[in-house]
Protein backbone atom coordinates (compact mmCIF):
# COMPACT_ATOMS: atom_id res chain seq x y z
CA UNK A 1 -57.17 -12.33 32.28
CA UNK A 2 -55.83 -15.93 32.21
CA UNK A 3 -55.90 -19.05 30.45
CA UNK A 4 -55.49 -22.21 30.69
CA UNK A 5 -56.04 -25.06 28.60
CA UNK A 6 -55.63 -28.61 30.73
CA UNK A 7 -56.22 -32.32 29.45
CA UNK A 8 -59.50 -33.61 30.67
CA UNK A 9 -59.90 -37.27 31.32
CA UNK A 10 -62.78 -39.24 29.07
CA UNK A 11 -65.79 -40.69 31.25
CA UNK A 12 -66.25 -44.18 30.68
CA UNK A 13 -69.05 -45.11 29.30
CA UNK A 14 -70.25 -48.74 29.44
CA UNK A 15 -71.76 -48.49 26.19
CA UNK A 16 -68.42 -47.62 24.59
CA UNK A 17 -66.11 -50.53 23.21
CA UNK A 18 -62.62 -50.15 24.48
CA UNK A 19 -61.62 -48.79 20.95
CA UNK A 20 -59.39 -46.25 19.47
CA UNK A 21 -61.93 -45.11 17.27
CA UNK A 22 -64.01 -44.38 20.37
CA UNK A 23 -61.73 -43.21 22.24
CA UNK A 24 -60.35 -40.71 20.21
CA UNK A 25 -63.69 -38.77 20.59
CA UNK A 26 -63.70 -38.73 24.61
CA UNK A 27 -60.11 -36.57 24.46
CA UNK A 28 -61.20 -33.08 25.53
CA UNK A 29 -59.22 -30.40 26.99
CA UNK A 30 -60.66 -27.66 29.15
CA UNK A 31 -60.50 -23.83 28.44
CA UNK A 32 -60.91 -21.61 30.99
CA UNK A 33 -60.69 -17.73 30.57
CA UNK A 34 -62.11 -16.31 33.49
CA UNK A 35 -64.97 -15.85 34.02
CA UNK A 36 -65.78 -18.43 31.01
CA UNK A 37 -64.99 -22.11 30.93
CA UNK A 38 -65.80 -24.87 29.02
CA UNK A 39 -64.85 -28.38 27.01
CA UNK A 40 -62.54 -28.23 23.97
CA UNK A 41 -62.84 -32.02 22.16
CA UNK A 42 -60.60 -31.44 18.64
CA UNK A 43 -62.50 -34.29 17.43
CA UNK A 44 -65.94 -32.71 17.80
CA UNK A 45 -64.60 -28.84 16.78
CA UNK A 46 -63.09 -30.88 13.96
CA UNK A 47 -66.36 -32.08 12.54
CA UNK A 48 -68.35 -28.90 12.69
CA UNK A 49 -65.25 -27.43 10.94
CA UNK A 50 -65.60 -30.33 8.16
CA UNK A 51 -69.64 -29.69 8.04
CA UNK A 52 -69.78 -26.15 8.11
CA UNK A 53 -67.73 -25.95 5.01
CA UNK A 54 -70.24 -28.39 3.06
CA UNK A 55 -73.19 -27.23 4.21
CA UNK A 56 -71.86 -23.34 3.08
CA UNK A 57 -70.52 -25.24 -0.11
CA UNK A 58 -74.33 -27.51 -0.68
CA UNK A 59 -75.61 -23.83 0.16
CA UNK A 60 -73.81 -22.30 -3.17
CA UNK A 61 -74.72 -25.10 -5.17
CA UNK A 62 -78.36 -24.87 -4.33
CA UNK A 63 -78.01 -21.13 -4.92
CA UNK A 64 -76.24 -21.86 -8.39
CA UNK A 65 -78.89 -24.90 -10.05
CA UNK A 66 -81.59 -23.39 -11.72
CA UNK A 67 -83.36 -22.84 -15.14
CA UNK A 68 -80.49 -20.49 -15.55
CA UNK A 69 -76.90 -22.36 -13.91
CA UNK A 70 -74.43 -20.25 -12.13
CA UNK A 71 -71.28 -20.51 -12.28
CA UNK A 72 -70.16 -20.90 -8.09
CA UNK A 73 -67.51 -18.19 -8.43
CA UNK A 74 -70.72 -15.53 -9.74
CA UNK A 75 -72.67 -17.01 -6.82
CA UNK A 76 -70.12 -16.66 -4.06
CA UNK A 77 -69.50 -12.81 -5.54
CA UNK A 78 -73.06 -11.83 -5.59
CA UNK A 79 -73.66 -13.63 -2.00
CA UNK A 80 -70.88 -10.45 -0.70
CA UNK A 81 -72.54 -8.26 -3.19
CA UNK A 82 -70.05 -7.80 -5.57
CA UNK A 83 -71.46 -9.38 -8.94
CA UNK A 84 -73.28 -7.86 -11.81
CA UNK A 85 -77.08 -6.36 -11.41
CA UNK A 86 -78.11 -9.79 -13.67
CA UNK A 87 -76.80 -12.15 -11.31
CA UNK A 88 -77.67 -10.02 -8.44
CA UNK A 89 -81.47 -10.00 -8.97
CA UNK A 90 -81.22 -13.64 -9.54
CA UNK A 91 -79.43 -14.86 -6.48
CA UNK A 92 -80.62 -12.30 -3.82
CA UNK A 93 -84.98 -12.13 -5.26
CA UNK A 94 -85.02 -15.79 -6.47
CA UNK A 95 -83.04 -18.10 -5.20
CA UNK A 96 -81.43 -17.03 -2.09
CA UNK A 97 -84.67 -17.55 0.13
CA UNK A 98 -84.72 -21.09 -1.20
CA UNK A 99 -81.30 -21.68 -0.19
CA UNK A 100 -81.35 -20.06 3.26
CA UNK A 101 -84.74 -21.66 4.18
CA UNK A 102 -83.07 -25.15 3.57
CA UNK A 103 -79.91 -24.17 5.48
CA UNK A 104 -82.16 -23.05 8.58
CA UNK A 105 -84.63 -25.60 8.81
CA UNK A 106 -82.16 -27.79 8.63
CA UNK A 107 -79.70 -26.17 11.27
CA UNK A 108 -83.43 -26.15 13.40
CA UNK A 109 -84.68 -29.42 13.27
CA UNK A 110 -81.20 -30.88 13.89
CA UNK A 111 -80.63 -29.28 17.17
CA UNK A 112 -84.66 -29.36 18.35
CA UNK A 113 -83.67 -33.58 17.77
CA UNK A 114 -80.36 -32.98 19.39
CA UNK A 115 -81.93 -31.90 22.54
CA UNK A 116 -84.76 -34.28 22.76
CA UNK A 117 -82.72 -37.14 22.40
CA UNK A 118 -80.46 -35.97 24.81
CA UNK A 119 -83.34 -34.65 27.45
CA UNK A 120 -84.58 -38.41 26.99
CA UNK A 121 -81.66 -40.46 26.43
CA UNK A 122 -83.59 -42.07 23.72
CA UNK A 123 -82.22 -41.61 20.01
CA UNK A 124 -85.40 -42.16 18.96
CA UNK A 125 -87.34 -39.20 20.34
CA UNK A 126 -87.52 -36.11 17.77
CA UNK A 127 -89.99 -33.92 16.57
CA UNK A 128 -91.66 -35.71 14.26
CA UNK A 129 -91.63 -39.08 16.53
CA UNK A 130 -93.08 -37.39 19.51
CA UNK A 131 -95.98 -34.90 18.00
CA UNK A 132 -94.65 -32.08 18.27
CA UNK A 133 -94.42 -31.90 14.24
CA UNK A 134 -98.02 -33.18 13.91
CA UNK A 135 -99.17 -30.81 16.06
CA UNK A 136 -97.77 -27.94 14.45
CA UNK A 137 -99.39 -29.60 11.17
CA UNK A 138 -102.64 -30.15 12.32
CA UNK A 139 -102.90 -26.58 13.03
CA UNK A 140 -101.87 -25.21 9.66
CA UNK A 141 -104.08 -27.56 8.09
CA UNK A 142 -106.79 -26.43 10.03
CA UNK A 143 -105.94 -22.87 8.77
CA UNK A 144 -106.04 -23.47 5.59
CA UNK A 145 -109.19 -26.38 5.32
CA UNK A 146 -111.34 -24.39 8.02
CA UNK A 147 -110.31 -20.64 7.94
CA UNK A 148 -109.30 -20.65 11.56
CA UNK A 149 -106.46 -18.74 11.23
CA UNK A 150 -108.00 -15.38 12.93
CA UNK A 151 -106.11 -13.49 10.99
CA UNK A 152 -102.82 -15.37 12.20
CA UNK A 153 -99.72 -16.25 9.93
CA UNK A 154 -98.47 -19.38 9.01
CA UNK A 155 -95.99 -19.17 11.58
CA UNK A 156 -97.62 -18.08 14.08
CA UNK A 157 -100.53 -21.47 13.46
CA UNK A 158 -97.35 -23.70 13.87
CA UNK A 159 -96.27 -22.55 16.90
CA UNK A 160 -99.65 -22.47 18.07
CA UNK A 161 -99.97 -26.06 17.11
CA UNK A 162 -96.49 -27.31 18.53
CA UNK A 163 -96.78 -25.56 21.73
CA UNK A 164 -100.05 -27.27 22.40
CA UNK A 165 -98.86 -30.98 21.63
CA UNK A 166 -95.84 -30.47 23.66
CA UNK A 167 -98.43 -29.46 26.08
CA UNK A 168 -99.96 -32.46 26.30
CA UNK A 169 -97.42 -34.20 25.98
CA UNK A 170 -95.57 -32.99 28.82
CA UNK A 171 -99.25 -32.83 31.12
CA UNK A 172 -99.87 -36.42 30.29
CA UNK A 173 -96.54 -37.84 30.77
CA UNK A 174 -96.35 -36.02 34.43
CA UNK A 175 -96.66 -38.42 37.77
CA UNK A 176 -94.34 -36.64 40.13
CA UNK A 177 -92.55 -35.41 37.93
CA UNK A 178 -91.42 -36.65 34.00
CA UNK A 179 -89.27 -39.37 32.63
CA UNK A 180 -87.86 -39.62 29.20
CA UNK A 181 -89.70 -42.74 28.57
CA UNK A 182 -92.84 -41.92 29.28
CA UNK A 183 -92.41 -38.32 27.29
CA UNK A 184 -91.49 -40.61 24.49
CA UNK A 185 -94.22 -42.93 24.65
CA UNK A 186 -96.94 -40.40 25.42
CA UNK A 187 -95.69 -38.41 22.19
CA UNK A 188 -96.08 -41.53 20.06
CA UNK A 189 -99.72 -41.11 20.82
CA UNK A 190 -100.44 -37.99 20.36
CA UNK A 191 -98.43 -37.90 16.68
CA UNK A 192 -101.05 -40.07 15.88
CA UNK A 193 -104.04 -38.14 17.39
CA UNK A 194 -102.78 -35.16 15.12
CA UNK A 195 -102.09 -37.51 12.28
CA UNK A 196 -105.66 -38.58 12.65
CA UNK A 197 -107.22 -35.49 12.91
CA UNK A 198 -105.14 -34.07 9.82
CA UNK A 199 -106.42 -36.72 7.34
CA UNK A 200 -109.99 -35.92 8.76
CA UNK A 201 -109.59 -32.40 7.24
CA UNK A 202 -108.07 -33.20 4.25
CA UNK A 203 -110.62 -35.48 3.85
CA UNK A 204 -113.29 -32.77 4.60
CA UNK A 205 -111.45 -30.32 2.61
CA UNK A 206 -112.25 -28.71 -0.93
CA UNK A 207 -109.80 -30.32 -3.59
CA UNK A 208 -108.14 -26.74 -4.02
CA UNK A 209 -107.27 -26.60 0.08
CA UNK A 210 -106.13 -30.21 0.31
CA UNK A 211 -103.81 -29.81 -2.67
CA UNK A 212 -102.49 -26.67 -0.68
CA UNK A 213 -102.05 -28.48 2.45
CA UNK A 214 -101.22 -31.81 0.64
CA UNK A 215 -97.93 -29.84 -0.82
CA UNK A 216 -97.37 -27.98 3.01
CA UNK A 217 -97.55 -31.22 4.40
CA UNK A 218 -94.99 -33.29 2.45
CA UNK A 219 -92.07 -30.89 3.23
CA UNK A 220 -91.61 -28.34 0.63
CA UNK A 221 -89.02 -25.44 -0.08
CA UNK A 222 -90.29 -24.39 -3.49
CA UNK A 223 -91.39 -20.72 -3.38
CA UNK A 224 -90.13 -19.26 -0.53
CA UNK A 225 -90.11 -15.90 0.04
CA UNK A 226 -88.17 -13.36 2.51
CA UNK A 227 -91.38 -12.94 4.58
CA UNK A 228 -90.97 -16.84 5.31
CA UNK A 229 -87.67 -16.51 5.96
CA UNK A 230 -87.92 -13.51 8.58
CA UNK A 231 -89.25 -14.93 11.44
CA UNK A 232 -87.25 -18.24 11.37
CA UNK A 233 -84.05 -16.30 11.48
CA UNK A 234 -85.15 -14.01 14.36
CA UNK A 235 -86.44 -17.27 16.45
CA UNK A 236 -82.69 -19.12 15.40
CA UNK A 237 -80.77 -15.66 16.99
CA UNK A 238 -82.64 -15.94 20.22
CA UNK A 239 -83.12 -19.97 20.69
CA UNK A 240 -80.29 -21.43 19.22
CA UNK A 241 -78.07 -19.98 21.52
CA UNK A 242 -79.96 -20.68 24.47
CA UNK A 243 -80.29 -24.53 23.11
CA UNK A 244 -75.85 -24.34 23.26
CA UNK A 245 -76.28 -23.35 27.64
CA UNK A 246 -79.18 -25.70 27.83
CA UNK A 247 -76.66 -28.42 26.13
CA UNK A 248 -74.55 -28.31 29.01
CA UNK A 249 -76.64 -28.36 31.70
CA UNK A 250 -78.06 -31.58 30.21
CA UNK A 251 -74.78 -33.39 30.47
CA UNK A 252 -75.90 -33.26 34.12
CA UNK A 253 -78.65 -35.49 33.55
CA UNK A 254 -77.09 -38.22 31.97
CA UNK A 255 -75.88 -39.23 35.95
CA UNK A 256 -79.95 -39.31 36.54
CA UNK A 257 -82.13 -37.38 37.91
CA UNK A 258 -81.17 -38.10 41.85
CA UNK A 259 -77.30 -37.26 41.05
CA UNK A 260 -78.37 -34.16 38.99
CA UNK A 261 -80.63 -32.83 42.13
CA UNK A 262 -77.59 -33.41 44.08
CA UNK A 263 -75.20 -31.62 41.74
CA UNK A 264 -77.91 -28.67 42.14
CA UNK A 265 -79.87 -29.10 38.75
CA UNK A 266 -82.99 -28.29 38.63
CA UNK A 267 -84.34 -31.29 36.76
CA UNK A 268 -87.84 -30.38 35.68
CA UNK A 269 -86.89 -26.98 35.16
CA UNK A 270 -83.78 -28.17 32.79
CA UNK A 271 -86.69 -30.31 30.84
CA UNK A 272 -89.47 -27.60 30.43
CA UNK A 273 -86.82 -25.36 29.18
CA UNK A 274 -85.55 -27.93 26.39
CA UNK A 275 -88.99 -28.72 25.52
CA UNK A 276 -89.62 -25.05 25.33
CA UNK A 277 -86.99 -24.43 22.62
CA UNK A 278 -87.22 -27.37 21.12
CA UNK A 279 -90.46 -27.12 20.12
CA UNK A 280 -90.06 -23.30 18.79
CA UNK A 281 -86.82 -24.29 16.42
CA UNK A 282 -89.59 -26.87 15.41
CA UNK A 283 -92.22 -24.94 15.22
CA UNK A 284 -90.81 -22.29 12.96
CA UNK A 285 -88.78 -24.65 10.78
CA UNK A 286 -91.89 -26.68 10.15
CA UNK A 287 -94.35 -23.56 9.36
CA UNK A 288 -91.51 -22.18 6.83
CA UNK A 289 -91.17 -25.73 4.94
CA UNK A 290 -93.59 -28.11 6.12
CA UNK A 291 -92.57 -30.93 7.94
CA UNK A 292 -89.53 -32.35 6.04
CA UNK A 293 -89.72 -36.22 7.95
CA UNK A 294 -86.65 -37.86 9.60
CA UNK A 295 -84.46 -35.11 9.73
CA UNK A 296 -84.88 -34.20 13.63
CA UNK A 297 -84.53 -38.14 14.27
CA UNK A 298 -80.92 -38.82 11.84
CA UNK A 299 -78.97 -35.51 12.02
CA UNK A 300 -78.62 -36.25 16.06
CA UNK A 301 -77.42 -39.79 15.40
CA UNK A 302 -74.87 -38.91 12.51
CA UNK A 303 -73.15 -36.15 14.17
CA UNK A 304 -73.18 -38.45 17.66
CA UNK A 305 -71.34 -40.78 15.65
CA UNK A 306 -68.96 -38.16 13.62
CA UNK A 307 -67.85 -36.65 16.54
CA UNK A 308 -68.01 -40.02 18.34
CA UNK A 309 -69.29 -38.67 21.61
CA UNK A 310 -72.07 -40.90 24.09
CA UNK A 311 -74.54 -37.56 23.48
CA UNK A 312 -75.72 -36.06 20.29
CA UNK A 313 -73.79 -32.71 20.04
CA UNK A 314 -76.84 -29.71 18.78
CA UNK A 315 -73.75 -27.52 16.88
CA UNK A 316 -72.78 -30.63 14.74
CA UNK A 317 -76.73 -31.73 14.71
CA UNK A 318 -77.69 -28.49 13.19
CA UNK A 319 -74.81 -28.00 10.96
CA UNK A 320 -75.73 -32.47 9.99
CA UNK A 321 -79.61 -30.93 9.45
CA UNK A 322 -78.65 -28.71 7.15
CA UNK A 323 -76.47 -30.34 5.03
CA UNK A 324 -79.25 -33.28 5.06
CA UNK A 325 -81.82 -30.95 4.13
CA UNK A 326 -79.74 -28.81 1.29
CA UNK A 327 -78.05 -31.44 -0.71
CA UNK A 328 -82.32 -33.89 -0.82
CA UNK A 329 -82.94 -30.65 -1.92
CA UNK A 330 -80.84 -30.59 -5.13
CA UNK A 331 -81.82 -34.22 -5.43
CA UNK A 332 -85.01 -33.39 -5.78
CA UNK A 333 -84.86 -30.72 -7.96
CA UNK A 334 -82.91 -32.67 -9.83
CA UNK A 335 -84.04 -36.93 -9.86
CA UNK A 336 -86.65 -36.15 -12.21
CA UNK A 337 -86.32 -33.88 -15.46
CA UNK A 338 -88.28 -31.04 -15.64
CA UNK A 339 -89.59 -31.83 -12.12
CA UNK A 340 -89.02 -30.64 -8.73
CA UNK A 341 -89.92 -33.66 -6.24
CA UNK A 342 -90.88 -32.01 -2.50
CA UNK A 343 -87.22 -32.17 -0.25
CA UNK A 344 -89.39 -34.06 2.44
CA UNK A 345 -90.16 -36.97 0.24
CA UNK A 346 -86.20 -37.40 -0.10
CA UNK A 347 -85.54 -37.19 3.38
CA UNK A 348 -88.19 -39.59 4.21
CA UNK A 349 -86.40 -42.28 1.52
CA UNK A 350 -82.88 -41.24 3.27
CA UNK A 351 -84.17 -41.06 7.42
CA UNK A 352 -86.47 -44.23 6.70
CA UNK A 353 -82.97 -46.82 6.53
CA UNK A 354 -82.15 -44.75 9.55
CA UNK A 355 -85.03 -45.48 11.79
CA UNK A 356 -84.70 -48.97 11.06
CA UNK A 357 -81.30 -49.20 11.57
CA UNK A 358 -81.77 -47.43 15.15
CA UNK A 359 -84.68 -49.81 15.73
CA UNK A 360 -82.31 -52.67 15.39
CA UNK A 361 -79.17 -51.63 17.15
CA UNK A 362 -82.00 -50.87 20.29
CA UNK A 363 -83.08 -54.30 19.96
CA UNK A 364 -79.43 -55.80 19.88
CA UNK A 365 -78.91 -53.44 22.84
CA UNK A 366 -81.82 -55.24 24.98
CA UNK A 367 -83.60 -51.63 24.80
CA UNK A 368 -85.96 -52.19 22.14
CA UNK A 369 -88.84 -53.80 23.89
């Protein structure tokens, strides 16, 4: 078995100012032990590095803030099982789901956005842009407002939701084929469809339901439990890694669709295979915690610009998600006293600037409409 590990030279992108800054996250190297090979960028393994260890370090702290504060050190022990029985029972039955429900969604929206943006070359198409969120609301709603739920899990509605608006998403934005534009635009209408239809039952809804849905639907991580927590994990060991291969046969389509058929890509196959996972990590995330807003659409765009590649990179999305969603949780548990605000409604105040911000830099661009 041999190695080798060989300079690779940056692609140009027009987009890219002639900077050092920029620059310095094009420098790659390329490791190949047979029959493996990939890209090495330092810069890029350099800012998962840096993120990893705050989003494991946001993770204690949101394991330690309570009614009863832990010290990190008690937290950190009892995380590898070696504290006392008190501290134990308090970390592992009551605040532990909490924490790890944050640190997945988080990790799960950010690479579901990291792949739609990149499918679409758009950096504003995510989740929660494009329907896919709404749709995987409307159906919980509908759960809990109409009893349709057959017996079915909350889960198992949002996936059932998600999967059909992607759906018709995909159906309606086909004409020989798909684009990333119209995929975008199509998903703009049917988020509002499901919007729509959500407020209907609400409005139709007993008091008691829409206060249940109400809280679902703002993004929420108080009370969760290990049964919540279950079935996101299993659908993050089988997806996530599949999202990592599908990331780099994507880089393919960033020459267009023409050069990628040439190259041997299949092209529609690559796209109903990100939309696929994409809209699981979604669906999942969203039926543990509700839909916690703007965090598919920023994580993308901050780690793009971390690790200052032309792409948004899902590893550094994810770990970006997670850290998002973790540390606007502790604000919220801890902006008001004796309140704990829903994370989502902190996101929303931190990805709103965001939007706008990618809204304007579009329109500078002369790709804003």
């Amino acid at each position: 078995m041999t190695a080798e590990l060989a300079p690779v030279p940056g692609r140009k992108d027009p987009a890219d100012r002639p900077t050092s800054r920029r620059s310095a996250g094009r420098i790659a190297f390329r490791l190949a032990v047979p029959p493996v090979s990939g890209v090495l960028r330092p810069r890029s393994a350099a800012v998962c590095l840096v993120l990893a260890a705050v989003a494991f370090l946001a993770f204690c702290v949101e394991t330690a803030v309570g009614d009863i504060s832990l010290p990190l050190t008690d937290v950190m022990r009892s995380l590898v099982g070696a504290g006392d029985p008190g501290t134990e029972l308090i970390v592992h039955e009551l605040r532990l789901p909490r924490s790890l429900a944050g640190l997945l969604v988080g990790i799960a929206f950010g690479v579901s956005g990291a792949l739609l943006q990149a499918m679409t070359h758009n950096p504003l198409a995510s989740p929660d842009m494009m329907g896919i969120t709404q749709g995987a609301g409307t159906a919980v709603v509908a759960g809990i407002v109409l009893g349709w739920d057959g017996g079915l899990s909350t889960q198992a509605l949002g996936l059932l939701g998600a999967l059909t608006a992607a759906l018709l998403v995909y159906a309606l934005a086909w004409k020989r084929g798909t684009t990333g534009y119209r995929i975008v635009l199509v998903g703009v209408g049917i988020a509002w469809i499901c919007t729509s239809v959500t407020d209907y039952l609400m409005a139709r809804g007993r008091r008691f339901q829409a206060q249940a849905a109400l809280g679902w639907l703002v993004g929420n991580l108080n009370g969760r439990t290990w049964q919540q927590i279950g079935p996101l994990a299993v659908t993050m060991a089988v997806l996530v890694p599949v999202a990592l291969l599908l990331g780099r046969l994507m880089r393919t389509l960033e020459l267009g669709d023409d050069v990628a058929r040439g190259l041997g890509t299949r092209v529609q196959t690559v796209r109903v295979a990100v939309l696929v996972v994409a809209v699981g990590l979604v669906a999942f995330g969203t039926a543990t915690a509700g839909p916690v807003a703007f965090v598919a659409l920023a994580a993308p765009q901050v780690a793009q610009r971390l690790a200052g590649l032309s792409f948004p990179p899902p590893v550094a999305a994810g770990l970006t998600g997670a850290v998002m969603v973790l540390v606007s949780d502790l604000v919220a548990r801890r902006l008001i006293p004796d309140t704990e605000l829903p994370v989502g409604i902190v996101t929303g105040v931190l990805g709103a600037p965001v939007l706008l911000w990618l809204l304007v830099r579009a329109n500078r661009a002369g790709s804003g409409g």
